[in-house]
Protein backbone atom coordinates (compact mmCIF):
# COMPACT_ATOMS: atom_id res chain seq x y z
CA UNK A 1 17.40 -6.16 -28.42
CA UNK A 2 20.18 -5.14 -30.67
CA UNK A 3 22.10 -2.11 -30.97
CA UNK A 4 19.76 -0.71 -33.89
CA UNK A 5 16.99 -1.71 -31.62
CA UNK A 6 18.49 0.03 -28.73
CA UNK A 7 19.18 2.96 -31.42
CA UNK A 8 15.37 3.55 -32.62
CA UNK A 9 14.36 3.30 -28.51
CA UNK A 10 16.78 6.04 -27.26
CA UNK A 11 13.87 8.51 -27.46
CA UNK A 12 11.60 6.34 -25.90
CA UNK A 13 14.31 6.12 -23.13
CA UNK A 14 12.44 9.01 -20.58
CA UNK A 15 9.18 7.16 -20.95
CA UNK A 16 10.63 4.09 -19.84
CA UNK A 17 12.44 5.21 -17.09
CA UNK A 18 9.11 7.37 -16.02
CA UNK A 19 7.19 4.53 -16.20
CA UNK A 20 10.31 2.36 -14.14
CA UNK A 21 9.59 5.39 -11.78
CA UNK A 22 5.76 5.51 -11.42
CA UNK A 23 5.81 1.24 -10.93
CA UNK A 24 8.49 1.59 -8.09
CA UNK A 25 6.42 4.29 -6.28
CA UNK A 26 3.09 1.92 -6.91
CA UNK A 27 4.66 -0.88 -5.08
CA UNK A 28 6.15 1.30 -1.90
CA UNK A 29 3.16 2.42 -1.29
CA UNK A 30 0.84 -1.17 -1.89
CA UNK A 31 3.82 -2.78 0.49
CA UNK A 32 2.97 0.20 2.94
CA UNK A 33 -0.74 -0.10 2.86
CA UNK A 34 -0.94 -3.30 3.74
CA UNK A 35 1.99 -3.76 6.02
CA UNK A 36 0.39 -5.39 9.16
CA UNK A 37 1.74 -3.39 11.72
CA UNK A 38 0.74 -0.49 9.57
CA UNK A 39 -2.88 -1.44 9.33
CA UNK A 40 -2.33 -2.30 13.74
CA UNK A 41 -1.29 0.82 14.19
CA UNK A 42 -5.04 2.27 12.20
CA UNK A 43 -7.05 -0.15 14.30
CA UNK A 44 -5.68 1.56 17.38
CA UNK A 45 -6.27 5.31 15.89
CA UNK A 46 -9.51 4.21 14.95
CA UNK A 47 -10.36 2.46 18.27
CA UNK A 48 -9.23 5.61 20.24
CA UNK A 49 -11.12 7.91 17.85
CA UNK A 50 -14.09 5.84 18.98
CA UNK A 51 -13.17 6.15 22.45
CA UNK A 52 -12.82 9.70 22.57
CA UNK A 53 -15.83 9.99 20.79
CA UNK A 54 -14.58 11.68 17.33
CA UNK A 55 -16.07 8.72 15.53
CA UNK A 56 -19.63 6.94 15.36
CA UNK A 57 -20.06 2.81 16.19
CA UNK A 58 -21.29 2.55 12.57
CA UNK A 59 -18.38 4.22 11.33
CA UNK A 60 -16.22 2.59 13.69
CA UNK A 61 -17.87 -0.92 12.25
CA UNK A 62 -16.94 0.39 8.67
CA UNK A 63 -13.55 1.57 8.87
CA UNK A 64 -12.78 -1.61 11.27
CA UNK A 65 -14.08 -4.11 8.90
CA UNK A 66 -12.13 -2.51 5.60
CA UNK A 67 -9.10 -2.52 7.97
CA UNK A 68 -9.66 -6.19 9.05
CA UNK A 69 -10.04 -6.95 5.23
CA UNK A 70 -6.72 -5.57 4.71
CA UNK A 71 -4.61 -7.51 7.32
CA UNK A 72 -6.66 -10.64 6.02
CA UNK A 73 -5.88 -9.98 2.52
CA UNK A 74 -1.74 -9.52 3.73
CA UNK A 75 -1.65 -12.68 5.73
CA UNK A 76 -3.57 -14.46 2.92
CA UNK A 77 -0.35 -13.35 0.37
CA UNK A 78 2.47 -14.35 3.23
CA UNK A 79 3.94 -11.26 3.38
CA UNK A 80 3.87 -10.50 7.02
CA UNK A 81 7.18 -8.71 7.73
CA UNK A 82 5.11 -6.10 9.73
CA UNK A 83 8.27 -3.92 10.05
CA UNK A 84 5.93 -0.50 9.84
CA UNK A 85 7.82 1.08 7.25
């Protein structure tokens, strides 16, 4: 884009960079949900909410299986860094 391009943009310019904004927050927070060892670290809330009794086997089932789906889905894509941040 030219400089008259660049020109007629300028007050476009806080869209774009909210927009920049909104897509870098969007892909934190997909990385985050489906980090492996953050999804782990559910699995064991949710197995000792079970435990303790906070939580019902069907609900257990539930919240396991969309958890499972999750890991699946990040090992499936390769990203497996599993730092937890």
């Amino acid at each position: 884009m030219g400089l008259i391009g660049e020109v007629l943009m300028l007050p476009f310019a806080p869209v774009r960079g909210g927009a920049w904004a909104i897509r870098q927050v969007l892909h934190e927070a997909e990385r985050i949900y489906y980090d492996p060892a953050t999804v782990r670290a559910e699995l064991k809330r949710l197995e000792e909410q079970l435990e303790a009794g906070e939580i019902t086997e069907e609900e257990f089932d539930r919240r396991e299986d969309e958890l499972l789906d999750r890991l699946e889905t990040t090992m499936r894509s390769g990203d497996t860094t599993g730092n937890g941040t």
